[in-house]
N, C-alpha and C. Protein backbone atom coordinates (compact mmCIF):
# COMPACT_ATOMS: atom_id res chain seq x y z
N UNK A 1 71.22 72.64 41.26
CA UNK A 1 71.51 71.39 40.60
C UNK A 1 71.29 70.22 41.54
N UNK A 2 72.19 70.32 42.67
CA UNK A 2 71.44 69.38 43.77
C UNK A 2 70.10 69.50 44.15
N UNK A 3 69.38 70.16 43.84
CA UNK A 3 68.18 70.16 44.47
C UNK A 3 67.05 69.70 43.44
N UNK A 4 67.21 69.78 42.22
CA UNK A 4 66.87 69.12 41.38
C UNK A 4 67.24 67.55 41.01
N UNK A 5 68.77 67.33 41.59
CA UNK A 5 68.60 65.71 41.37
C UNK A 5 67.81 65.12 42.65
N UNK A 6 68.26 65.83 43.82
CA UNK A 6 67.44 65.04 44.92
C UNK A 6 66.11 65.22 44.44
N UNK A 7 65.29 65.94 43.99
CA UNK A 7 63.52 65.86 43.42
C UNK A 7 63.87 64.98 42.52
N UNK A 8 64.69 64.57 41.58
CA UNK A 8 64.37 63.64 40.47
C UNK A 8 64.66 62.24 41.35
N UNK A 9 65.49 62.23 42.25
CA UNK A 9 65.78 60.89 42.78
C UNK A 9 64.19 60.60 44.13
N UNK A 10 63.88 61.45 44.78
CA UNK A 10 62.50 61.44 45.39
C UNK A 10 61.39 61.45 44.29
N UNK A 11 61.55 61.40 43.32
CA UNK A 11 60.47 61.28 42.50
C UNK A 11 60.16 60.14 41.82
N UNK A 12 61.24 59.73 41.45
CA UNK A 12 61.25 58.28 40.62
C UNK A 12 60.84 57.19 40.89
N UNK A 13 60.70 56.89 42.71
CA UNK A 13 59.83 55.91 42.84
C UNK A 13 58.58 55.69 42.98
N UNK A 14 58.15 57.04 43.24
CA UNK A 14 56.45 57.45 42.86
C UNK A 14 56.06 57.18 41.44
N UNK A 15 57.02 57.85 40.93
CA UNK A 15 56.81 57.70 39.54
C UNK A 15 56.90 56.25 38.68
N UNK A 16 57.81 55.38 39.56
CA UNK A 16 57.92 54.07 39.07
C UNK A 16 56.50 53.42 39.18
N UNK A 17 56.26 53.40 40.60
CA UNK A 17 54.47 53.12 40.77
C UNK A 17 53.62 53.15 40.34
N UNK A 18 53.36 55.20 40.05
CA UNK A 18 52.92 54.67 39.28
C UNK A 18 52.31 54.32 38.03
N UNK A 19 53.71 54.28 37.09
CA UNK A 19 53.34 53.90 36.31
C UNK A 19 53.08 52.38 35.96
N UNK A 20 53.89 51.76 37.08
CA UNK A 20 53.07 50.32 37.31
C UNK A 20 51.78 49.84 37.53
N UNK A 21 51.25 51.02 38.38
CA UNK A 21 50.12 51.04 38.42
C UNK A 21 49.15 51.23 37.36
N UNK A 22 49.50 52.23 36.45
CA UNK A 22 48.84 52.46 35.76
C UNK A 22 48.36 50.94 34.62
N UNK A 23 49.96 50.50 34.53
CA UNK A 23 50.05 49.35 33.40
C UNK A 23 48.93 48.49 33.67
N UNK A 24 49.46 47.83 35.15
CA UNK A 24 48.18 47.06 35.81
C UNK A 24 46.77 47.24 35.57
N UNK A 25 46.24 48.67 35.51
CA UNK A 25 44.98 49.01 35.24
C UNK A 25 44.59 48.30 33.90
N UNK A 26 45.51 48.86 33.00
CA UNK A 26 45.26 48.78 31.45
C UNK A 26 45.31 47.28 31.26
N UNK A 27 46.10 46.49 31.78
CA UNK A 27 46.45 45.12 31.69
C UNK A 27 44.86 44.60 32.07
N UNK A 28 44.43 44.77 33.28
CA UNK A 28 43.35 44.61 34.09
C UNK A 28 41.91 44.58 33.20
N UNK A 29 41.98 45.75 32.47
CA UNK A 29 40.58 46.57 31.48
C UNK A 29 40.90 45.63 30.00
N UNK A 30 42.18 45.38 29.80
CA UNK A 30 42.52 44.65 28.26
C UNK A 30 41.84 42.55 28.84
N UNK A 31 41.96 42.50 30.25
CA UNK A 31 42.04 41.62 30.11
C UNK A 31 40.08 41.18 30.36
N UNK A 32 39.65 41.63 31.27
CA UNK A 32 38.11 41.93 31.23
C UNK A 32 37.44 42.05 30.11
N UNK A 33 37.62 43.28 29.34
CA UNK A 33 37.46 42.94 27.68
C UNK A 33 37.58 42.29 27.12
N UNK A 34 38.66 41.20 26.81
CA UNK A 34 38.96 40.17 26.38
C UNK A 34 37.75 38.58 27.21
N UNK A 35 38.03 39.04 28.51
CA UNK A 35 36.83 38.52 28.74
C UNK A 35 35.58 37.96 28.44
N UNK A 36 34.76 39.21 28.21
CA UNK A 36 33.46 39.71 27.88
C UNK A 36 33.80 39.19 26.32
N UNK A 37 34.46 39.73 25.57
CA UNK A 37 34.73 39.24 24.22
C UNK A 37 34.60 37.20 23.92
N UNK A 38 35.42 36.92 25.16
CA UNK A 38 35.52 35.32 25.30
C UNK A 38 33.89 34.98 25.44
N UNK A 39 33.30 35.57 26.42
CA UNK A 39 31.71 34.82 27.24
C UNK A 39 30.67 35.49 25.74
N UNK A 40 31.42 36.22 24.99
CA UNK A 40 30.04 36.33 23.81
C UNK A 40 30.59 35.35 22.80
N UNK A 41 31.33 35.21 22.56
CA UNK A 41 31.91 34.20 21.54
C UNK A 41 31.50 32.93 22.15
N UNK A 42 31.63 32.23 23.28
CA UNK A 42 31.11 31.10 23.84
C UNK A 42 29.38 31.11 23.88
N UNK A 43 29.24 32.14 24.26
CA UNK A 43 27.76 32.27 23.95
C UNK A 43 26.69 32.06 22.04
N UNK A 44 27.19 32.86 21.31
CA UNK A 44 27.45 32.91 20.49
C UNK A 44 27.75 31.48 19.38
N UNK A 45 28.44 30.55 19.79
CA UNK A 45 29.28 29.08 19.86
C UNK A 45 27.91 28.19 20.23
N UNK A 46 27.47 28.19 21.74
CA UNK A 46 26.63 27.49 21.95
C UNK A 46 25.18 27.68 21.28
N UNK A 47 25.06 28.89 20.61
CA UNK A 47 23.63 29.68 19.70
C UNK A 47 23.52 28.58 18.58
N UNK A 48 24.76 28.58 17.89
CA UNK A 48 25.10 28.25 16.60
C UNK A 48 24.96 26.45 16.85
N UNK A 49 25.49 26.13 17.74
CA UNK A 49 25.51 23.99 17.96
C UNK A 49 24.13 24.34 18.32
N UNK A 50 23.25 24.65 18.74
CA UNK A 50 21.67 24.26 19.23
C UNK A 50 21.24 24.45 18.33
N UNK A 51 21.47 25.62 17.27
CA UNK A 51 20.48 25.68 15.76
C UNK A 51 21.02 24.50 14.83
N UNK A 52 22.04 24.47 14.86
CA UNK A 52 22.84 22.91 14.14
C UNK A 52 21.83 21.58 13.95
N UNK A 53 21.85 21.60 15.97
CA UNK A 53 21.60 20.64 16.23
C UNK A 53 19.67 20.29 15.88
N UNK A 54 19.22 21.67 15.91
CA UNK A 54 17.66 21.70 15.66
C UNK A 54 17.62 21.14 14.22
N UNK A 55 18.88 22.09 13.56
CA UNK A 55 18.46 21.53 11.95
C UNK A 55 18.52 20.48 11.71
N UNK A 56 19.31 19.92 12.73
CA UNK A 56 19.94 18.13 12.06
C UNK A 56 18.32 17.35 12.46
N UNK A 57 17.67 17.71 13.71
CA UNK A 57 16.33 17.25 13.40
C UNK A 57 15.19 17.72 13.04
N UNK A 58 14.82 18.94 12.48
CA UNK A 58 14.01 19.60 11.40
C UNK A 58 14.39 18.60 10.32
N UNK A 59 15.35 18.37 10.26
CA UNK A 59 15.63 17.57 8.40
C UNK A 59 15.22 16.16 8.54
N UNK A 60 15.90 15.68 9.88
CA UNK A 60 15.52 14.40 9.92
C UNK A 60 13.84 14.11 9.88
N UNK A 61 13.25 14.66 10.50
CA UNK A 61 11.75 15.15 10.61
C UNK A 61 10.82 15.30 8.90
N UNK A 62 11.74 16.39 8.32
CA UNK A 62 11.11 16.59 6.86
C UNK A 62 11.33 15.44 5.95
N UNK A 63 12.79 14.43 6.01
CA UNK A 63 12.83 13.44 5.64
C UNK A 63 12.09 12.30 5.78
N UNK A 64 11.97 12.22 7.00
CA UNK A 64 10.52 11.03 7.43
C UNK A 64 9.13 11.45 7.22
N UNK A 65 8.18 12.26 7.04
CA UNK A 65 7.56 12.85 6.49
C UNK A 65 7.70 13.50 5.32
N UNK A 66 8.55 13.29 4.26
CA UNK A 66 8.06 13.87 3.01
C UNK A 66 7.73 12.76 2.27
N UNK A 67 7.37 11.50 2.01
CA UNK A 67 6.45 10.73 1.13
C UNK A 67 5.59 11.01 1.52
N UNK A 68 4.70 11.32 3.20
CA UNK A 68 3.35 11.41 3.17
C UNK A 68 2.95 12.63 2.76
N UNK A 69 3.66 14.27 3.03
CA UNK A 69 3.23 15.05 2.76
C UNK A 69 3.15 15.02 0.50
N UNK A 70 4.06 14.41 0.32
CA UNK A 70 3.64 13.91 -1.34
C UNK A 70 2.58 13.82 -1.48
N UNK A 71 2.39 13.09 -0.90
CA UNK A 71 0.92 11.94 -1.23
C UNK A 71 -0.10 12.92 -1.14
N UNK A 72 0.12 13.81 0.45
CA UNK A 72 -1.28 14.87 0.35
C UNK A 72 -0.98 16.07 -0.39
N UNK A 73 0.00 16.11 -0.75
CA UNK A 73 0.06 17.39 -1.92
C UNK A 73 -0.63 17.24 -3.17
N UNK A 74 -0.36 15.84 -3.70
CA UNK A 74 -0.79 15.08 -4.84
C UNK A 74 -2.18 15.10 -5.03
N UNK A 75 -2.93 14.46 -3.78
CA UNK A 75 -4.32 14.54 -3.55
C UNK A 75 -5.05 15.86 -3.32
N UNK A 76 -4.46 16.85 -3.27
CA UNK A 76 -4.88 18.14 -3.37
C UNK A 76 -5.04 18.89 -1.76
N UNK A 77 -4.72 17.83 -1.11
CA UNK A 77 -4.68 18.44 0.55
C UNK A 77 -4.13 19.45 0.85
N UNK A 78 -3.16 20.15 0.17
CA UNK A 78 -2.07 20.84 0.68
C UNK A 78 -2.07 21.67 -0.61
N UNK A 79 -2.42 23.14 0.19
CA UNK A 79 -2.48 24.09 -0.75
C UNK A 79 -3.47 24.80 -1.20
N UNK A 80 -3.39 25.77 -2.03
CA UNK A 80 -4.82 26.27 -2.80
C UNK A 80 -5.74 25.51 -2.46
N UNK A 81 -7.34 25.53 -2.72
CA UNK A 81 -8.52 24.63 -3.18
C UNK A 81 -8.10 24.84 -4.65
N UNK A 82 -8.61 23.12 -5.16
CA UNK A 82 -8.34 22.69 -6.17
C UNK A 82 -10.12 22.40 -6.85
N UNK A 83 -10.99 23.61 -6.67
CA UNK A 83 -12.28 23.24 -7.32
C UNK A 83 -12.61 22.84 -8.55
N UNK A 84 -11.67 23.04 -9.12
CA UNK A 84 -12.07 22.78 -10.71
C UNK A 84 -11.57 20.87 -10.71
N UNK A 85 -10.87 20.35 -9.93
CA UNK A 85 -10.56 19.08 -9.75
C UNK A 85 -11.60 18.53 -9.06
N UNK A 86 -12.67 19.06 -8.07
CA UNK A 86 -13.65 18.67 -6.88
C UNK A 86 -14.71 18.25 -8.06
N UNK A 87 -14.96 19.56 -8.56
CA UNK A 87 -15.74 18.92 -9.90
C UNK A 87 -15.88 18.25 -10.97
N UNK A 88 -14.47 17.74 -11.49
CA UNK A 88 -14.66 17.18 -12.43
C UNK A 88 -14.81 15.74 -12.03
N UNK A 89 -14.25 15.86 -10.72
CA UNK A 89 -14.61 14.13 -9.42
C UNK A 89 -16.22 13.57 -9.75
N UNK A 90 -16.84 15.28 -9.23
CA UNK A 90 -18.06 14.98 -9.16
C UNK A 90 -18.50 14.41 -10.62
N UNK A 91 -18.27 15.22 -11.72
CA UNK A 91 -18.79 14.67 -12.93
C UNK A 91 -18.57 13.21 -13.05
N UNK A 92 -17.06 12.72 -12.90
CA UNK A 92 -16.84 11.35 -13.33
C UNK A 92 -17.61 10.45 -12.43
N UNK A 93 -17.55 10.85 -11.00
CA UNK A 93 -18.34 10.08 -10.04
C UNK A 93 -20.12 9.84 -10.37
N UNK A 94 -20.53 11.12 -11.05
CA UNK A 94 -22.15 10.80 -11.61
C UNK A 94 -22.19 9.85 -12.91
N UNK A 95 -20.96 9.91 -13.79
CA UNK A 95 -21.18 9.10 -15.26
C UNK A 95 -20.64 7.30 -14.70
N UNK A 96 -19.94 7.63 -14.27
CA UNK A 96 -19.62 5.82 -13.22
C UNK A 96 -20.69 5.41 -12.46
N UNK A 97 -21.20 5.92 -12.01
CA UNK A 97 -22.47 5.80 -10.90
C UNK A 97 -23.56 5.54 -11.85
N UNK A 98 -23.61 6.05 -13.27
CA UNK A 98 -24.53 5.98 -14.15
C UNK A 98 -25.85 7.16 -13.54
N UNK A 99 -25.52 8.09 -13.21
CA UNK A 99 -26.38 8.47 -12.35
C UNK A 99 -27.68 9.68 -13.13
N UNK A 100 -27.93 11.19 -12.87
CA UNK A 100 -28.78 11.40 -13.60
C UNK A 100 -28.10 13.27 -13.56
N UNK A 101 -27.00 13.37 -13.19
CA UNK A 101 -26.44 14.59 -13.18
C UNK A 101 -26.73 15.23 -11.63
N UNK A 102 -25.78 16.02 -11.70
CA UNK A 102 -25.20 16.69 -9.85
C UNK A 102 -25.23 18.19 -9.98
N UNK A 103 -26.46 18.84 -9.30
CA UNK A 103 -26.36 20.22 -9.14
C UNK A 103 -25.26 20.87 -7.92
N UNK A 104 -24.65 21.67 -8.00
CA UNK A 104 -23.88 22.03 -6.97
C UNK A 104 -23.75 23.41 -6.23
N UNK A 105 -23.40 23.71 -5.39
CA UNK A 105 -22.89 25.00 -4.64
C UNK A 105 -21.97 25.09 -3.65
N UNK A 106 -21.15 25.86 -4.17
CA UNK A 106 -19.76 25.60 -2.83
C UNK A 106 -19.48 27.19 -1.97
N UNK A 107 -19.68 26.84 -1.02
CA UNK A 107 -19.57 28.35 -0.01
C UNK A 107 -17.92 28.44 0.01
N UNK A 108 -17.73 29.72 0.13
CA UNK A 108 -16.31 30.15 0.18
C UNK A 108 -15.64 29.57 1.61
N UNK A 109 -14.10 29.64 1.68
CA UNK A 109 -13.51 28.98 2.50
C UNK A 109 -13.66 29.29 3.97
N UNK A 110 -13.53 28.74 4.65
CA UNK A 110 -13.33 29.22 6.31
C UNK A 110 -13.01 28.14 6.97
N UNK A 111 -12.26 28.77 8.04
CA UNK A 111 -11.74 27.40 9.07
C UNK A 111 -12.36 26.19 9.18
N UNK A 112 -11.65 25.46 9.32
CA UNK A 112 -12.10 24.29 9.79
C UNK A 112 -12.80 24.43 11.33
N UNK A 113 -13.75 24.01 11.67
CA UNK A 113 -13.99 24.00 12.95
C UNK A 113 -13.49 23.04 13.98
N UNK A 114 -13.33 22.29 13.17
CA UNK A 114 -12.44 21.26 14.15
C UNK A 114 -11.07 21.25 14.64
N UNK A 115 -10.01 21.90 13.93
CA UNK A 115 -9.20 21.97 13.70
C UNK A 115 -8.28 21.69 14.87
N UNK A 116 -8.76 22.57 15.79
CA UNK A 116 -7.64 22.97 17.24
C UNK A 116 -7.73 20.90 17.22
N UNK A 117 -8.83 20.08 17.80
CA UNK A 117 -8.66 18.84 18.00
C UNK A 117 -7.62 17.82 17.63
N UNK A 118 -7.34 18.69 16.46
CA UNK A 118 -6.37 17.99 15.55
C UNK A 118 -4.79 18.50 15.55
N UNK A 119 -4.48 19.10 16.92
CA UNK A 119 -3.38 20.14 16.66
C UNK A 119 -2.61 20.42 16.33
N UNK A 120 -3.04 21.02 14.50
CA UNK A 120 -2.43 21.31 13.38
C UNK A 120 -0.96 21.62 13.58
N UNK A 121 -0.41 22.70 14.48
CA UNK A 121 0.99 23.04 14.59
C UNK A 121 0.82 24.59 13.95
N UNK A 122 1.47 24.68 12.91
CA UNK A 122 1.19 26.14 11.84
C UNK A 122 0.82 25.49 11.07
N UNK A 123 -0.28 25.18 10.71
CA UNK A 123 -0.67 24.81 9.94
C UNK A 123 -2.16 25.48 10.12
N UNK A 124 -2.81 25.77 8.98
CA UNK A 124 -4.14 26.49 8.71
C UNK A 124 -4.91 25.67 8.11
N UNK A 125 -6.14 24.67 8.88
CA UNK A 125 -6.47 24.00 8.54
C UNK A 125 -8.32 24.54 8.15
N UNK A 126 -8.46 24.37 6.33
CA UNK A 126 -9.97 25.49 5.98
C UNK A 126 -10.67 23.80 5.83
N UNK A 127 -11.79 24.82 5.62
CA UNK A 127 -12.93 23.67 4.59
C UNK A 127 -13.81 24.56 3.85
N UNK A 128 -13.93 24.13 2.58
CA UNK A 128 -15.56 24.54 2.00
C UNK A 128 -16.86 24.10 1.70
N UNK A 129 -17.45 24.10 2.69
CA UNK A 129 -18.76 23.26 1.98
C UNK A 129 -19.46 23.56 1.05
N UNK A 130 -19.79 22.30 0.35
CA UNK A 130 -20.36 21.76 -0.78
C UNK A 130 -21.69 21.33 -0.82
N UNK A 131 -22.47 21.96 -1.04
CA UNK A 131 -24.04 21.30 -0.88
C UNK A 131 -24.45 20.89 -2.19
N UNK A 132 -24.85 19.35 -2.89
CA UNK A 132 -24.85 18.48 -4.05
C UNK A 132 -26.62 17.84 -3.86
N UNK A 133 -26.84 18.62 -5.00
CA UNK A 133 -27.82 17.28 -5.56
C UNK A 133 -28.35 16.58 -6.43
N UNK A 134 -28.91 15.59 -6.27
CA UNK A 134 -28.64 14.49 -7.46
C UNK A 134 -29.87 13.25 -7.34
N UNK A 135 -29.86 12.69 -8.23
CA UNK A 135 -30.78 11.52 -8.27
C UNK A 135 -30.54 10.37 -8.37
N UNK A 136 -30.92 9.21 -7.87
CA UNK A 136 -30.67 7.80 -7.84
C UNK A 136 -31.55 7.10 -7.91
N UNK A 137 -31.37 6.31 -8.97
CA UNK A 137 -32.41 4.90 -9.50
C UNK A 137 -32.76 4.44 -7.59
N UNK A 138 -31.92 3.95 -6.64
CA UNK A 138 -32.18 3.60 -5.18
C UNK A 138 -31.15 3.96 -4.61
N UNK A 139 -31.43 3.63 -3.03
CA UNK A 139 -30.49 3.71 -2.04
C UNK A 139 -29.27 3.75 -1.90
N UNK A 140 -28.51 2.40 -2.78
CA UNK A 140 -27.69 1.70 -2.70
C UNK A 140 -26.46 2.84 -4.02
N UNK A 141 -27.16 2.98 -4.60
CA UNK A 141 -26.78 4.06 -5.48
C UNK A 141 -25.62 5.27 -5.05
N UNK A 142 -25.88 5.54 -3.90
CA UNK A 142 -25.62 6.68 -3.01
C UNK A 142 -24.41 6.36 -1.97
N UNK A 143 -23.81 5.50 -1.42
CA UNK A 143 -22.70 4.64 -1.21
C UNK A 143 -21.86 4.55 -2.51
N UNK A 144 -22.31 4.39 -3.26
CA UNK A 144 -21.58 3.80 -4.63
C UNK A 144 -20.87 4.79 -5.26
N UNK A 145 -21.80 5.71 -5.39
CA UNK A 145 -21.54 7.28 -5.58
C UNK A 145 -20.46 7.84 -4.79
N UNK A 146 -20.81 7.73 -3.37
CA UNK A 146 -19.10 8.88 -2.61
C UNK A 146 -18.05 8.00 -3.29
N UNK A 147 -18.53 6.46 -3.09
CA UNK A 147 -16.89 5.61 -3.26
C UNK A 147 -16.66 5.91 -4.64
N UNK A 148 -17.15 6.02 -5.58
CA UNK A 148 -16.51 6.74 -6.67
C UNK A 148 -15.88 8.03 -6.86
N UNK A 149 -16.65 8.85 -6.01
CA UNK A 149 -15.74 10.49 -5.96
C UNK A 149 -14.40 10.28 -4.95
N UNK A 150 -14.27 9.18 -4.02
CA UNK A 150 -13.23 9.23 -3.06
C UNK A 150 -11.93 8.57 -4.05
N UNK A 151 -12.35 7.54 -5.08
CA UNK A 151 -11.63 7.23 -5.90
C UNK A 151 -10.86 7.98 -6.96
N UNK A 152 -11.13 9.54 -6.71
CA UNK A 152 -10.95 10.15 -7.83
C UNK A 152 -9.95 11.31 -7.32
N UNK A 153 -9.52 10.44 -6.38
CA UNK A 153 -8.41 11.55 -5.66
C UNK A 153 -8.31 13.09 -5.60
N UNK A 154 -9.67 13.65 -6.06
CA UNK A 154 -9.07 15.09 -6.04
C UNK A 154 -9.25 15.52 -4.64
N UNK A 155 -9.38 15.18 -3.59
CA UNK A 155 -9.24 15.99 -2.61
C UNK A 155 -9.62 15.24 -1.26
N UNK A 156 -9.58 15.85 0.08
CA UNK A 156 -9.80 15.32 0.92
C UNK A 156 -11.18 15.77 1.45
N UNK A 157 -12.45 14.78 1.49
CA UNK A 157 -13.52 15.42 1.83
C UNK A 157 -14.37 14.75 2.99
N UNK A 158 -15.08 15.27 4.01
CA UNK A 158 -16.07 14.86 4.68
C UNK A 158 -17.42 14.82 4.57
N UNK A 159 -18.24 13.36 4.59
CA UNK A 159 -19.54 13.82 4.13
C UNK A 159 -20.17 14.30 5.69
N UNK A 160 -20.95 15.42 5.90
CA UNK A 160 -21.60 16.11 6.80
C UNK A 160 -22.67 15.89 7.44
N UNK A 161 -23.93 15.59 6.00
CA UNK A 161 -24.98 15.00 5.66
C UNK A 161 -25.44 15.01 4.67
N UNK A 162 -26.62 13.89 4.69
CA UNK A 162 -27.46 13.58 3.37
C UNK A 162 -28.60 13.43 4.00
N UNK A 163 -29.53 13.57 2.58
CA UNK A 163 -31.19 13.43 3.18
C UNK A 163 -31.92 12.60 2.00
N UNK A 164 -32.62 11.76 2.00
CA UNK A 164 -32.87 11.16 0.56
C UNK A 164 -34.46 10.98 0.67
N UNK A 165 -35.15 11.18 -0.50
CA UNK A 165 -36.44 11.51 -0.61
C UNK A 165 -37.45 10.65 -1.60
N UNK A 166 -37.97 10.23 -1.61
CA UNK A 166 -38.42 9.27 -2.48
C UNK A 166 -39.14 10.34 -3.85
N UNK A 167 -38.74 10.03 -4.85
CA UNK A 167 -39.42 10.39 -6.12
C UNK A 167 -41.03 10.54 -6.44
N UNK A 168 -41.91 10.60 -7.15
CA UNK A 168 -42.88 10.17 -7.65
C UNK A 168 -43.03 9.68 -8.99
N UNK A 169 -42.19 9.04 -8.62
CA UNK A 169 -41.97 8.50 -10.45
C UNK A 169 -42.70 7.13 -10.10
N UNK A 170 -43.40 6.49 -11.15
CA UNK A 170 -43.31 5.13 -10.70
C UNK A 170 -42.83 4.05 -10.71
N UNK A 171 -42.10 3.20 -9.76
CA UNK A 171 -41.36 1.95 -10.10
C UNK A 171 -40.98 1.30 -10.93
N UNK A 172 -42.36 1.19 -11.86
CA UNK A 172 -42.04 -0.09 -12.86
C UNK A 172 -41.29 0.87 -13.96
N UNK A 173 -40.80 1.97 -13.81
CA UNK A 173 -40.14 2.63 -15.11
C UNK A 173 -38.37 2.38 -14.19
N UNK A 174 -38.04 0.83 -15.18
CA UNK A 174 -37.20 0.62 -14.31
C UNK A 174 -35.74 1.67 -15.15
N UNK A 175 -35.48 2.64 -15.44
CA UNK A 175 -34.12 3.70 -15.91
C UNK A 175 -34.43 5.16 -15.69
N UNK A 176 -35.37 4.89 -14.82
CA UNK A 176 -35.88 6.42 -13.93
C UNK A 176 -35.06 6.90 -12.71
N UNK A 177 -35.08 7.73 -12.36
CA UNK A 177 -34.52 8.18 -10.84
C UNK A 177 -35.97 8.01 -9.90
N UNK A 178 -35.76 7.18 -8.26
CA UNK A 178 -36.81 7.12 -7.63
C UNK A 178 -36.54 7.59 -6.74
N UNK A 179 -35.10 8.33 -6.30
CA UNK A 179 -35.17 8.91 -4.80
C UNK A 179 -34.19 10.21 -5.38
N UNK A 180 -34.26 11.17 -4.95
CA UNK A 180 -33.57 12.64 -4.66
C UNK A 180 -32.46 12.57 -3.66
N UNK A 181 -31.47 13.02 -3.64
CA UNK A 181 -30.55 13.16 -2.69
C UNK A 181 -30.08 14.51 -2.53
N UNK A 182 -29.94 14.68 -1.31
CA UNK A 182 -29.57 16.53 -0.95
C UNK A 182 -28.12 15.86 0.31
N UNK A 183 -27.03 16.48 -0.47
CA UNK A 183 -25.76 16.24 0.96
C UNK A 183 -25.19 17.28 0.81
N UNK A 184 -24.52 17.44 2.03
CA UNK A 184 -23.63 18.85 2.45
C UNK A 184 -21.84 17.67 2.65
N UNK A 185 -21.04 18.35 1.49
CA UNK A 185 -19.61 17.77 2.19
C UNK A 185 -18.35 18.93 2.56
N UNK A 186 -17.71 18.79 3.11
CA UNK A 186 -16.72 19.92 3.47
C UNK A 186 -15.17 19.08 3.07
N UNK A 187 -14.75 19.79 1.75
CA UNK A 187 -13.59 19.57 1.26
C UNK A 187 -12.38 20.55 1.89
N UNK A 188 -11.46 19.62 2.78
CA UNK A 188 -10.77 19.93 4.28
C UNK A 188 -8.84 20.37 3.15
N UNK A 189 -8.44 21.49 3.41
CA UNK A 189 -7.08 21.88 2.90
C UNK A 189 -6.54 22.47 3.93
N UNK A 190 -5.43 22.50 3.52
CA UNK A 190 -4.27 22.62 4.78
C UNK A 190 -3.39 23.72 4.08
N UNK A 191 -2.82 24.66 4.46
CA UNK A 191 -1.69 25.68 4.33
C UNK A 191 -1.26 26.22 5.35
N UNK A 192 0.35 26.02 5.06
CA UNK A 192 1.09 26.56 6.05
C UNK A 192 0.91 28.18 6.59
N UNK A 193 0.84 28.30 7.55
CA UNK A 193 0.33 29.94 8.36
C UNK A 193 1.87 30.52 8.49
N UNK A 194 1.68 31.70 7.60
CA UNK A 194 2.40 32.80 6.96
C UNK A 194 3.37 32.74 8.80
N UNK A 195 4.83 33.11 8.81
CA UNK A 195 5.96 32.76 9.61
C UNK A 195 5.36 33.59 10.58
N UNK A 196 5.01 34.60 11.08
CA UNK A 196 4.34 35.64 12.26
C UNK A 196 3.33 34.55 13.27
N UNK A 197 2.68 33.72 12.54
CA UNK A 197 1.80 33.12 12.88
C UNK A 197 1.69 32.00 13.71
N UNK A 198 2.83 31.13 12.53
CA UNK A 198 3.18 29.97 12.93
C UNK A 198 4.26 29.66 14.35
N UNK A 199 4.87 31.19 14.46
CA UNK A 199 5.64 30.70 15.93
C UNK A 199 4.69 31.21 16.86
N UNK A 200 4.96 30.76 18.05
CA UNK A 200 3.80 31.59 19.40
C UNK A 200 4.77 33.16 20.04
């Protein structure tokens, strides 16, 4: 009996230890965890105010730019090709012009070549050229002519070239066509490049 309380009384302060010790550990590991828990949540915190803060100027950005992108949506800049609009330009532009009718051919889409110069962003900037020809009483005819198709808002286009040829008709038949015209134009559209694309 004595020899058992003296082991319980030699024991108890080891044993007090350590289970102090032990606490300490656990206290130690609860509080590290808690830690690590704190530095992802702060992390986490600061993720969330920088995307905030991006959105607050992404919007401000789309706000100041959305009348112009209107305008080029409207005009057919933005988006699909709008050919069946390119042509009916062309038609109204030959009956205003008074002109003598417009043969046409339009090659399928492909980049713009210029494009990088212009540095689109994500943005996919095509063209299709258009090779047109047509006849004009004169010269002057042919000026008169784009500014009527540019008036007709369907789209955004560049003239490339033209070549103009004199007729053999003769002069004094003054409601004849006396010169030929051959031009190449490239009608320029824009679409946004699918999300893979558009980030680097």
């Amino acid at each position: 009996m004595k020899l058992a309380a003296r082991f319980s009384e030699t024991m108890t302060l080891p044993l007090l230890v350590l289970l102090a010790t032990l606490l300490a550990a656990l206290a130690l590991i609860k509080l590290s965890a808690d830690r690590a828990v704190f530095d992802s949540q702060q992390a986490q915190l600061r993720d969330a105010q920088t995307r905030l803060q991006k959105s607050g100027t992404e919007k401000e950005l789309i706000i100041r730019h959305l009348p112009d992108y209107a305008k080029l949506d409207a005009l057919g800049f933005v988006g699909d090709e709008q050919r069946i609009n390119w042509l009916d330009a062309l038609r109204h532009a030959n009956q205003k012009g008074g002109l003598f009718g417009i043969n046409y051919d339009i090659a399928a889409r492909k980049a713009y070549p210029h494009a990088a110069t212009l540095n689109p962003g994500g943005v996919n900037v095509s063209q299709s050229l258009m090779k047109i020809k047509f006849q004009l009483l004169h010269e002057a005819d042919l000026i008169k002519f784009f500014a009527h198709l540019a008036e007709q808002n369907a789209g955004v286009f560049l003239l490339n070239s033209c070549s103009l040829r004199r007729s053999g008709n003769t002069p004094a038949m003054r409601f004849q066509p006396h010169v030929n015209a051959e031009c190449e134009l490239a009608w320029i559209t824009a679409q946004p490049a699918p999300a893979t694309e558009a980030r680097p």
